[in-house]
PDB file of N, CA and C in Angstrom:
ATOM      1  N   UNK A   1     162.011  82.887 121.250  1.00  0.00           N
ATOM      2  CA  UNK A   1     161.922  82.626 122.675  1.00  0.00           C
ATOM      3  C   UNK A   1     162.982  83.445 123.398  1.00  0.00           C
ATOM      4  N   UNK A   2     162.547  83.963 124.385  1.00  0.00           N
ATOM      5  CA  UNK A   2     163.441  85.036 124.954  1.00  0.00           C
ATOM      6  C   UNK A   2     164.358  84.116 126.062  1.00  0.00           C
ATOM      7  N   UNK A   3     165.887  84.218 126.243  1.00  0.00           N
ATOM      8  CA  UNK A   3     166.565  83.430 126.811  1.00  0.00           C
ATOM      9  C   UNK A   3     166.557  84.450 128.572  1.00  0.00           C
ATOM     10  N   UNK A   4     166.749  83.832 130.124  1.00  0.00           N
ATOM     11  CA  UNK A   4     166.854  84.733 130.257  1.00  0.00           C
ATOM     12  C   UNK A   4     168.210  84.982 130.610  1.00  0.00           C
ATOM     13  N   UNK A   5     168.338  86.310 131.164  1.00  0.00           N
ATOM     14  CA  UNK A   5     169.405  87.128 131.615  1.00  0.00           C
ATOM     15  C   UNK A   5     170.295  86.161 132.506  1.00  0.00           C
ATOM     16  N   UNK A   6     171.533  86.844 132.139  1.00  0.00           N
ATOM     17  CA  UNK A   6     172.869  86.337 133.622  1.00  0.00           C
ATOM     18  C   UNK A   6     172.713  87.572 133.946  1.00  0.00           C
ATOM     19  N   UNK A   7     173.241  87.461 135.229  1.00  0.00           N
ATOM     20  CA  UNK A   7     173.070  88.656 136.455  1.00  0.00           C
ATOM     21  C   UNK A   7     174.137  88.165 137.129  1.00  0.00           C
ATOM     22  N   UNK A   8     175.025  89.670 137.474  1.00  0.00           N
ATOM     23  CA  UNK A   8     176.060  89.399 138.460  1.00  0.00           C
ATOM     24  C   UNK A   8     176.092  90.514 139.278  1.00  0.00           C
ATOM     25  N   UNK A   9     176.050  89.969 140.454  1.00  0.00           N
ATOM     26  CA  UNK A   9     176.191  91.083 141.486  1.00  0.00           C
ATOM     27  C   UNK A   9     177.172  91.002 142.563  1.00  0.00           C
ATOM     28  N   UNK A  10     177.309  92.582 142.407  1.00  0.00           N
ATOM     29  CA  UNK A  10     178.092  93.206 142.907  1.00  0.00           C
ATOM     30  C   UNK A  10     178.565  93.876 144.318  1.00  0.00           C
ATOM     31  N   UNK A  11     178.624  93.739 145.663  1.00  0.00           N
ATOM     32  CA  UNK A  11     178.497  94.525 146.421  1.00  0.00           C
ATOM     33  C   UNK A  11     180.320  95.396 147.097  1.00  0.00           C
ATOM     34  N   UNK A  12     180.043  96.504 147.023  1.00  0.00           N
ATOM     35  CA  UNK A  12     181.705  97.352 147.537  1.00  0.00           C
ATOM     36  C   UNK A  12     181.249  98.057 148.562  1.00  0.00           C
ATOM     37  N   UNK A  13     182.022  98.443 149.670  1.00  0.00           N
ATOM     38  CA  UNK A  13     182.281  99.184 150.598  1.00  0.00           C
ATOM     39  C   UNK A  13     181.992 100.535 149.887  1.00  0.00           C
ATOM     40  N   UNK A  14     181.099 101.651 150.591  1.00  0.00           N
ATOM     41  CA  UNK A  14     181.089 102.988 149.578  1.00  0.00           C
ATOM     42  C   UNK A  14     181.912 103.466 150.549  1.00  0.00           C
ATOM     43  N   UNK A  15     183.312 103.501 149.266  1.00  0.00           N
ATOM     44  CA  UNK A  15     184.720 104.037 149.687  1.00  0.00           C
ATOM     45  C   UNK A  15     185.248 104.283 148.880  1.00  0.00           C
ATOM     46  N   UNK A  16     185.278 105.609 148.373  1.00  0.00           N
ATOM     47  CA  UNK A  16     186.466 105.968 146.866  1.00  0.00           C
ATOM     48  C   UNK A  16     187.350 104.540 146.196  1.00  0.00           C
ATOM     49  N   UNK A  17     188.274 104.293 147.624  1.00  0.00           N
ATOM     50  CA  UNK A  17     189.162 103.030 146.637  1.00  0.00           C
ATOM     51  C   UNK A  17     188.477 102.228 146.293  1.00  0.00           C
ATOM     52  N   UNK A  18     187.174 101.725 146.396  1.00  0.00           N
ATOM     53  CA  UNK A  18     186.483 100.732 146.073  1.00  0.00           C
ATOM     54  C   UNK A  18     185.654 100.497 144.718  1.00  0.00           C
ATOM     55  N   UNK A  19     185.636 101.749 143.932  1.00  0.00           N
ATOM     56  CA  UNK A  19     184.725 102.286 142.867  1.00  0.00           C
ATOM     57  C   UNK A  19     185.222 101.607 141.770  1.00  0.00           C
ATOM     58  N   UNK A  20     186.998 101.642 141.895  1.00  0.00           N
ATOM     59  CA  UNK A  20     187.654 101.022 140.584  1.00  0.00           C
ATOM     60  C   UNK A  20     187.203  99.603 140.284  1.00  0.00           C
ATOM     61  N   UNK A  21     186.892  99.133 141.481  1.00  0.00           N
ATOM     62  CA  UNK A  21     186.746  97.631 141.240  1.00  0.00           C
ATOM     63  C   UNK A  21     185.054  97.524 140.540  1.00  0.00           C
ATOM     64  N   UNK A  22     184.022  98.229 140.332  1.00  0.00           N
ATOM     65  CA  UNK A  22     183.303  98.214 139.720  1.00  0.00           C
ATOM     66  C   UNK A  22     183.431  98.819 138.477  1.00  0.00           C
ATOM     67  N   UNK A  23     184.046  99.417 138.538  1.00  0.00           N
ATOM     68  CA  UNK A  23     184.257 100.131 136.975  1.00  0.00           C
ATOM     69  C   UNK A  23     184.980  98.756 135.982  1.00  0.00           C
ATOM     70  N   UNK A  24     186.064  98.513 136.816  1.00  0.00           N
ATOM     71  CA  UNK A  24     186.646  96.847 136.290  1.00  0.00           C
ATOM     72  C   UNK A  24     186.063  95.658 135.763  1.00  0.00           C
ATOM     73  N   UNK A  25     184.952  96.245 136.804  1.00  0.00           N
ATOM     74  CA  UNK A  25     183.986  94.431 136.718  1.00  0.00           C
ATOM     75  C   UNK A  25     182.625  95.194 135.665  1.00  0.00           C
ATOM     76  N   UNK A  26     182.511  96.177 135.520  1.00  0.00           N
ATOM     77  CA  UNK A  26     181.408  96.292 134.302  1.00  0.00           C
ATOM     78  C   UNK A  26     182.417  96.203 133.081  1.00  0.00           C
ATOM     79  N   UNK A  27     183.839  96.926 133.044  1.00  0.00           N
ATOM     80  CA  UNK A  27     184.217  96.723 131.956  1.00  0.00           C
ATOM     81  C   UNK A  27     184.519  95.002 131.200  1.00  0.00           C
ATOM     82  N   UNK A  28     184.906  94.981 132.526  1.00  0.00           N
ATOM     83  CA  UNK A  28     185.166  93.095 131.977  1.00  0.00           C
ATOM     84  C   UNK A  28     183.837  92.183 131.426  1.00  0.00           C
ATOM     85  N   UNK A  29     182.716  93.026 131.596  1.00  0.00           N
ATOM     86  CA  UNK A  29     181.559  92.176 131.473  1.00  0.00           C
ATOM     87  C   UNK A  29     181.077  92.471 129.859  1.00  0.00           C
ATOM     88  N   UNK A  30     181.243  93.702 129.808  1.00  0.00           N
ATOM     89  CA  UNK A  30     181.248  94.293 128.864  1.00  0.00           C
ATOM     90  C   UNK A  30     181.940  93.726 127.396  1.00  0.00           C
ATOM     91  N   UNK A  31     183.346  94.089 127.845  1.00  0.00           N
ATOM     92  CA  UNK A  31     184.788  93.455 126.908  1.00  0.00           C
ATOM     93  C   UNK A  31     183.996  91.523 126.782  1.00  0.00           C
ATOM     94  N   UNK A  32     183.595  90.682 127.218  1.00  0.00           N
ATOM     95  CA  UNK A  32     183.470  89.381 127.344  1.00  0.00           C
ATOM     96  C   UNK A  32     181.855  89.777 126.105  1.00  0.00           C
ATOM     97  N   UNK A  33     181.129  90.950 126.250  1.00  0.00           N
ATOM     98  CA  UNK A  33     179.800  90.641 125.759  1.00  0.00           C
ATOM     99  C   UNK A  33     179.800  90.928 124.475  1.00  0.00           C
ATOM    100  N   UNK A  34     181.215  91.797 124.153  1.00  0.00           N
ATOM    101  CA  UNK A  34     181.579  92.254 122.543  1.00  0.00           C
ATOM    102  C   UNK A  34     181.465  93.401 122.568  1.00  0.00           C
ATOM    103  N   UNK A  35     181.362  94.438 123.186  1.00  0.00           N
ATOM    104  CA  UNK A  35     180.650  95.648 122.838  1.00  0.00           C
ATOM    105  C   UNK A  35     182.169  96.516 122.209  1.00  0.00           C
ATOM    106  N   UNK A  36     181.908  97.593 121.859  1.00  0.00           N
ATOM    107  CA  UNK A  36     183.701  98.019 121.679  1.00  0.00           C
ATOM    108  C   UNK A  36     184.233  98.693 122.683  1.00  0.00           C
ATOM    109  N   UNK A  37     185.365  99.363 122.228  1.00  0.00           N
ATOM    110  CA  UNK A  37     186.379  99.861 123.266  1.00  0.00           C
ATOM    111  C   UNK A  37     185.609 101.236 123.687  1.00  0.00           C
ATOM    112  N   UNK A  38     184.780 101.849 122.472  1.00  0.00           N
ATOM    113  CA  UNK A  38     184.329 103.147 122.950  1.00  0.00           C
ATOM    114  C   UNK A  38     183.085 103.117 123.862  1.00  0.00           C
ATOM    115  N   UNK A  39     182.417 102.098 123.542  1.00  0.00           N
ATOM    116  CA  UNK A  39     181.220 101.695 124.585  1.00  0.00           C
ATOM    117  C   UNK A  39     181.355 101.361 125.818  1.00  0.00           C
ATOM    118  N   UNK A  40     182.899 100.806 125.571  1.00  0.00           N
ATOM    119  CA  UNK A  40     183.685  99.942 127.397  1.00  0.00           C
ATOM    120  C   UNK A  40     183.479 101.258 127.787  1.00  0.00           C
ATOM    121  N   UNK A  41     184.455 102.012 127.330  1.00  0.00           N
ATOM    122  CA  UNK A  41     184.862 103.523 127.880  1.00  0.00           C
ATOM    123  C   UNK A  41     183.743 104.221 128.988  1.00  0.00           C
ATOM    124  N   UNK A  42     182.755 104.318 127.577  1.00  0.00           N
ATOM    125  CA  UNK A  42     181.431 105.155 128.219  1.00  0.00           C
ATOM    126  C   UNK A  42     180.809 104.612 129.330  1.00  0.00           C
ATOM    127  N   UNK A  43     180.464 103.003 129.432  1.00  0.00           N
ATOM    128  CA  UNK A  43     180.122 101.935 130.447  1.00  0.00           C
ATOM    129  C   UNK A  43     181.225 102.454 131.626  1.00  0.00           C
ATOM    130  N   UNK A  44     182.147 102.703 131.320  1.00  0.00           N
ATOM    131  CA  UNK A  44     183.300 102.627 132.776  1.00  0.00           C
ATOM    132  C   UNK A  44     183.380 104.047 133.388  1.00  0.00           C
ATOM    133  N   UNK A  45     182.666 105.041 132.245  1.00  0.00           N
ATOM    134  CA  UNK A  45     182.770 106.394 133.167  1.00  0.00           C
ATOM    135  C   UNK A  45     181.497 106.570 133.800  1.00  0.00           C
ATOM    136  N   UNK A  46     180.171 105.978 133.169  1.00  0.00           N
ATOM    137  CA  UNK A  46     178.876 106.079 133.803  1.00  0.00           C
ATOM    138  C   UNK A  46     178.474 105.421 135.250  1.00  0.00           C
ATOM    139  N   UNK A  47     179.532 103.987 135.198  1.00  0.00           N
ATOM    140  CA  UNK A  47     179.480 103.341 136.450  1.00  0.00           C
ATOM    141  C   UNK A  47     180.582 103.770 137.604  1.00  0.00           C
ATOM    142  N   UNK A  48     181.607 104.669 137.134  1.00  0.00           N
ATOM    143  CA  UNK A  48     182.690 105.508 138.317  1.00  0.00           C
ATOM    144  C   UNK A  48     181.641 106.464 138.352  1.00  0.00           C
ATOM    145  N   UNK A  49     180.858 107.006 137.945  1.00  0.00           N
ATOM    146  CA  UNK A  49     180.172 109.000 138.292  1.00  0.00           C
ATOM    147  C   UNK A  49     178.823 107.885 139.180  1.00  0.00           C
ATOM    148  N   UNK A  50     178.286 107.049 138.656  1.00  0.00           N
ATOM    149  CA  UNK A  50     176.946 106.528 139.822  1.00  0.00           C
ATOM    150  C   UNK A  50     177.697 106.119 140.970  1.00  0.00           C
ATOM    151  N   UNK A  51     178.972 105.542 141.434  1.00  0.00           N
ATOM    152  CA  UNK A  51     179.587 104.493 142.456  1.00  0.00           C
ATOM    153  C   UNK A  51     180.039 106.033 143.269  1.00  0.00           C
ATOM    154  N   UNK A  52     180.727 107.204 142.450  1.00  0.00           N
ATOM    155  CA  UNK A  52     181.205 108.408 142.833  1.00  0.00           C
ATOM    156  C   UNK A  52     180.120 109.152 143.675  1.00  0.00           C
ATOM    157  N   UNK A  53     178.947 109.190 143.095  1.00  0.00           N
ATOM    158  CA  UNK A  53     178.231 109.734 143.694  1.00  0.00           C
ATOM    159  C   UNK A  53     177.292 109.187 144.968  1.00  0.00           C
ATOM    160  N   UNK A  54     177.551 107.980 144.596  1.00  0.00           N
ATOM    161  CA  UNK A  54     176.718 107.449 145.960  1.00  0.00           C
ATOM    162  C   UNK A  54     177.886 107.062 146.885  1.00  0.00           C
ATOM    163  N   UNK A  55     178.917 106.920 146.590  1.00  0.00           N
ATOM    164  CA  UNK A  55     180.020 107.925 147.805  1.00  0.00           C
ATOM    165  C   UNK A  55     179.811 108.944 148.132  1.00  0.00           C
ATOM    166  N   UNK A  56     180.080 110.128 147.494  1.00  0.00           N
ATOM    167  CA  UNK A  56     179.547 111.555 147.964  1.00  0.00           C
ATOM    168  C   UNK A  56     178.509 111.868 148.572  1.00  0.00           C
ATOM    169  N   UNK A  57     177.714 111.593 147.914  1.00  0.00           N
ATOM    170  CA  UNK A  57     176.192 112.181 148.128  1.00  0.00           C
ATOM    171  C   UNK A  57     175.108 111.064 149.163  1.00  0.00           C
ATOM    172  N   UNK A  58     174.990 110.231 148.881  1.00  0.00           N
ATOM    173  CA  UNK A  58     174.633 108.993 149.945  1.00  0.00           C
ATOM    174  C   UNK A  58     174.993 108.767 150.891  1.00  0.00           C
ATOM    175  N   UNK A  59     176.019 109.067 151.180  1.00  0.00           N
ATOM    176  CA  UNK A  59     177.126 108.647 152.151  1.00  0.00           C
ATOM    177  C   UNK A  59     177.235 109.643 153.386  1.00  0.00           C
ATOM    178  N   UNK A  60     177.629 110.774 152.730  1.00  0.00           N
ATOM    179  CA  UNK A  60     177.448 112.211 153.286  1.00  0.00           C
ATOM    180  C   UNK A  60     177.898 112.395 154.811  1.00  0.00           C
ATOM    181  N   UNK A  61     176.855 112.063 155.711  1.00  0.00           N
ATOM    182  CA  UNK A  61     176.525 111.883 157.117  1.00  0.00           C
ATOM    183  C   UNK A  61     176.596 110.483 157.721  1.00  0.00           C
ATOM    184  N   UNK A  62     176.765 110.008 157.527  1.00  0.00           N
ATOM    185  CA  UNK A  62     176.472 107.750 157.806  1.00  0.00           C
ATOM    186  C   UNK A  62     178.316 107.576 157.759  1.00  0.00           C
ATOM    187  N   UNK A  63     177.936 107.031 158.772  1.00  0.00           N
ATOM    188  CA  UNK A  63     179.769 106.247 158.811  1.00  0.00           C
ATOM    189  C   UNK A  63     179.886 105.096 157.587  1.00  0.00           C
ATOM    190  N   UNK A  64     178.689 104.291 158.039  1.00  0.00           N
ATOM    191  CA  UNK A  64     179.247 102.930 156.498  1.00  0.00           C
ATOM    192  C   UNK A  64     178.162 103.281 155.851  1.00  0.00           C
ATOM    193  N   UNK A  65     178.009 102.246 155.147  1.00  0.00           N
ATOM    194  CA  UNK A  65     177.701 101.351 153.691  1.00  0.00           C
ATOM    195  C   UNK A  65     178.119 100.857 152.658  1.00  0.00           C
ATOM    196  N   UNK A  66     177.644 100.349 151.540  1.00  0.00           N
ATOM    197  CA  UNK A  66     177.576  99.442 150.761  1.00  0.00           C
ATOM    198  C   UNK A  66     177.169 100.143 149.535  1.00  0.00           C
ATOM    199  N   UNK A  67     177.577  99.904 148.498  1.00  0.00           N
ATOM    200  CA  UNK A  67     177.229 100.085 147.037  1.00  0.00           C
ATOM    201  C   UNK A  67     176.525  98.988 146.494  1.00  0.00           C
ATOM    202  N   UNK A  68     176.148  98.562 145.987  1.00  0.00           N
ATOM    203  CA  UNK A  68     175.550  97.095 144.994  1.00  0.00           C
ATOM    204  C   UNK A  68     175.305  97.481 143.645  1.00  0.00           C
ATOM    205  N   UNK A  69     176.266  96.835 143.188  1.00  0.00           N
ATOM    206  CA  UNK A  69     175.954  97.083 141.333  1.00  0.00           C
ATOM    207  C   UNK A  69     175.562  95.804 140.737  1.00  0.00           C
ATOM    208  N   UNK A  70     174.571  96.347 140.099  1.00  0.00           N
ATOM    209  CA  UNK A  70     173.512  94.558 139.347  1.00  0.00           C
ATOM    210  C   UNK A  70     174.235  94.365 138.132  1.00  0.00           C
ATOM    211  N   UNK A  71     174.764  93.706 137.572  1.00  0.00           N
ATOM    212  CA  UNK A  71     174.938  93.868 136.011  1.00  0.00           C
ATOM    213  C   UNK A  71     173.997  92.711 135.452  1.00  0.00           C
ATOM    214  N   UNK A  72     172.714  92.793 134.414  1.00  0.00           N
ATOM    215  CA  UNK A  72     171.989  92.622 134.141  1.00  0.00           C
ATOM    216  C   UNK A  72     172.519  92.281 131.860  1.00  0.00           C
ATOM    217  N   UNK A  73     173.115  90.931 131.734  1.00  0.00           N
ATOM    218  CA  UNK A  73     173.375  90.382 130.692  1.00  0.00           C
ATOM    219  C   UNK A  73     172.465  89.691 129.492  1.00  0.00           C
ATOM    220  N   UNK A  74     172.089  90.074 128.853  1.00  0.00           N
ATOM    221  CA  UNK A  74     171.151  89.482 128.270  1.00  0.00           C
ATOM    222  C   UNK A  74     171.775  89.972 126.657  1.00  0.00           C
ATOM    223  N   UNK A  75     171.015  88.674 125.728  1.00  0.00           N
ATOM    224  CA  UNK A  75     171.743  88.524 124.171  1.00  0.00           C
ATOM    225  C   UNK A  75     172.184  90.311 123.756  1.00  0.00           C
ATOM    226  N   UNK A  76     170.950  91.345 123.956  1.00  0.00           N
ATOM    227  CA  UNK A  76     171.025  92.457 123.098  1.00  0.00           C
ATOM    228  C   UNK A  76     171.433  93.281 123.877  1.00  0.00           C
ATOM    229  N   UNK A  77     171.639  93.502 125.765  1.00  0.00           N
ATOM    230  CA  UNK A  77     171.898  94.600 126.074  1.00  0.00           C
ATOM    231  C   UNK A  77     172.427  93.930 127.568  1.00  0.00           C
ATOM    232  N   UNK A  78     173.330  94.953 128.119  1.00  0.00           N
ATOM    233  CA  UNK A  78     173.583  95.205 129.443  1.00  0.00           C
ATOM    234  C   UNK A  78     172.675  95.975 130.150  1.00  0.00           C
ATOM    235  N   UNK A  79     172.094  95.491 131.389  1.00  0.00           N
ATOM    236  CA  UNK A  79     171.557  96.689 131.841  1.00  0.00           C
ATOM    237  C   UNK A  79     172.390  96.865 133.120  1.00  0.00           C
ATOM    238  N   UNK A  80     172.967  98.076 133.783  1.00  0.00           N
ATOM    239  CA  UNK A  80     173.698  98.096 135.075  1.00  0.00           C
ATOM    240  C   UNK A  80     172.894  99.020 135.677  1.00  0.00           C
ATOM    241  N   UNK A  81     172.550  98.640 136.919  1.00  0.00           N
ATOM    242  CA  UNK A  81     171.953  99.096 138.177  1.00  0.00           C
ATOM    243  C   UNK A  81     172.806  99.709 139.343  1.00  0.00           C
ATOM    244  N   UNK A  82     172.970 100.997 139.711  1.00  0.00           N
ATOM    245  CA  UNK A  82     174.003 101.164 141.242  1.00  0.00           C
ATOM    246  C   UNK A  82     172.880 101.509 142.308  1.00  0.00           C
ATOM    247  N   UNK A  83     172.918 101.052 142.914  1.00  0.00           N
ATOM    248  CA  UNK A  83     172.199 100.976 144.306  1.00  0.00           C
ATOM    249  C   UNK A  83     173.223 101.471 145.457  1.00  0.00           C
ATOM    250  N   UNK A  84     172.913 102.471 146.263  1.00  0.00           N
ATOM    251  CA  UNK A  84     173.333 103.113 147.718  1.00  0.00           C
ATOM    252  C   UNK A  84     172.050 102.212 148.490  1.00  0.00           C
ATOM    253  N   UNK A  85     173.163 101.478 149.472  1.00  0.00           N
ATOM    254  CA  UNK A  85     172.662 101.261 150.898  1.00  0.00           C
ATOM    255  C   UNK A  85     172.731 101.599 151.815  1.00  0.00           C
ATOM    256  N   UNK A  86     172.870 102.260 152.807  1.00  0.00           N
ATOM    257  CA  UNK A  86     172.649 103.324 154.197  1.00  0.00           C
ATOM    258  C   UNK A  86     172.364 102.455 155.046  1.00  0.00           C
ATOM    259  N   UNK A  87     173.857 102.235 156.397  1.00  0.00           N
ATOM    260  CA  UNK A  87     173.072 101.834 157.362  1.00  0.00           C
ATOM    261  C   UNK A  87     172.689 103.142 158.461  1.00  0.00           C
ATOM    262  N   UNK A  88     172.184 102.789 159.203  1.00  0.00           N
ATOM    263  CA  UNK A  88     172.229 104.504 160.202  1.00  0.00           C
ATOM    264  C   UNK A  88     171.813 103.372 161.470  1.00  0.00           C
ATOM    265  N   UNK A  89     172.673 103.824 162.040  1.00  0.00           N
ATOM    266  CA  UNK A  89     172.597 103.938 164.347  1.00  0.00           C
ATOM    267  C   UNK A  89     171.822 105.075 164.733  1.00  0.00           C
ATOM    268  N   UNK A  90     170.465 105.348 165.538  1.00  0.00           N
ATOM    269  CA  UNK A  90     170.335 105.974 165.872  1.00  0.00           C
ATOM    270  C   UNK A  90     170.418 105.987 167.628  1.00  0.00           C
ATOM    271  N   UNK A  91     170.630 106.373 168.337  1.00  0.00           N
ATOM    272  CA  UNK A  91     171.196 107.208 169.618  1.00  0.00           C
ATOM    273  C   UNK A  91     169.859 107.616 170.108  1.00  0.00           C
ATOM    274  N   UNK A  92     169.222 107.068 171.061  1.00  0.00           N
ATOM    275  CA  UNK A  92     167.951 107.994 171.474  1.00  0.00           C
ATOM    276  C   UNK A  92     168.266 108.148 173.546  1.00  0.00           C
ATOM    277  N   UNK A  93     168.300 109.451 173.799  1.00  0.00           N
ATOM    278  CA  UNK A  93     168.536 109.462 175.152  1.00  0.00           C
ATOM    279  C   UNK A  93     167.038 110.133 175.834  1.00  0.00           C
TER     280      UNK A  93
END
C-alpha cells in the first residue's frame, strides 16, 4: 500500500539573499530522510542553480516576486519542485 507523501512548502522573496534559505531547508529535509552527505551536497547545489536562476532569468525585468519550492517526501524519494512567480503592473496610457 502506497503511504502518501509529506509535502513542505516553501515560498522566498526572488532575492539572491534568500536562496540560502532554500538550499538549508532541502538540505535539512534531506539530512532528516537519511540520504548521505554526498547526495545533501548535490540536492543543495541543484536547488541554489534552480532558486539562482529564477533570480536571474525570471526576474530579469519585474520588480518582485516569489520563488516556491515544493519538497515532495515520500518512503523512496524526494521530489523538489522550484517554481518562479512573476508579478507584473502594467501601465496603460
Amino acid at each position: 500500500m502506497n503511504q502518501a507523501a509529506d509535502v513542505i512548502t516553501l515560498t522566498i522573496p526572488a532575492k539572491p539573499e534568500f536562496v540560502s534559505i532554500a538550499r538549508l531547508t532541502s538540505s535539512g529535509v534531506a539530512n532528516r530522510m537519511g540520504y548521505t552527505f554526498d547526495d545533501i551536497e548535490d540536492i543543495k547545489i541543484a536547488v541554489s542553480e534552480a532558486c539562482t536562476n529564477a533570480v536571474s532569468h525570471a526576474y530579469r525585468n519585474h520588480e518582485t516576486g516569489t520563488i516556491n519550492i515544493r519538497l515532495e517526501c515520500t518512503q523512496r524519494s524526494l521530489i523538489i519542485t522550484v517554481i518562479a512567480m512573476v508579478s507584473v503592473s502594467i501601465s496603460i496610457r
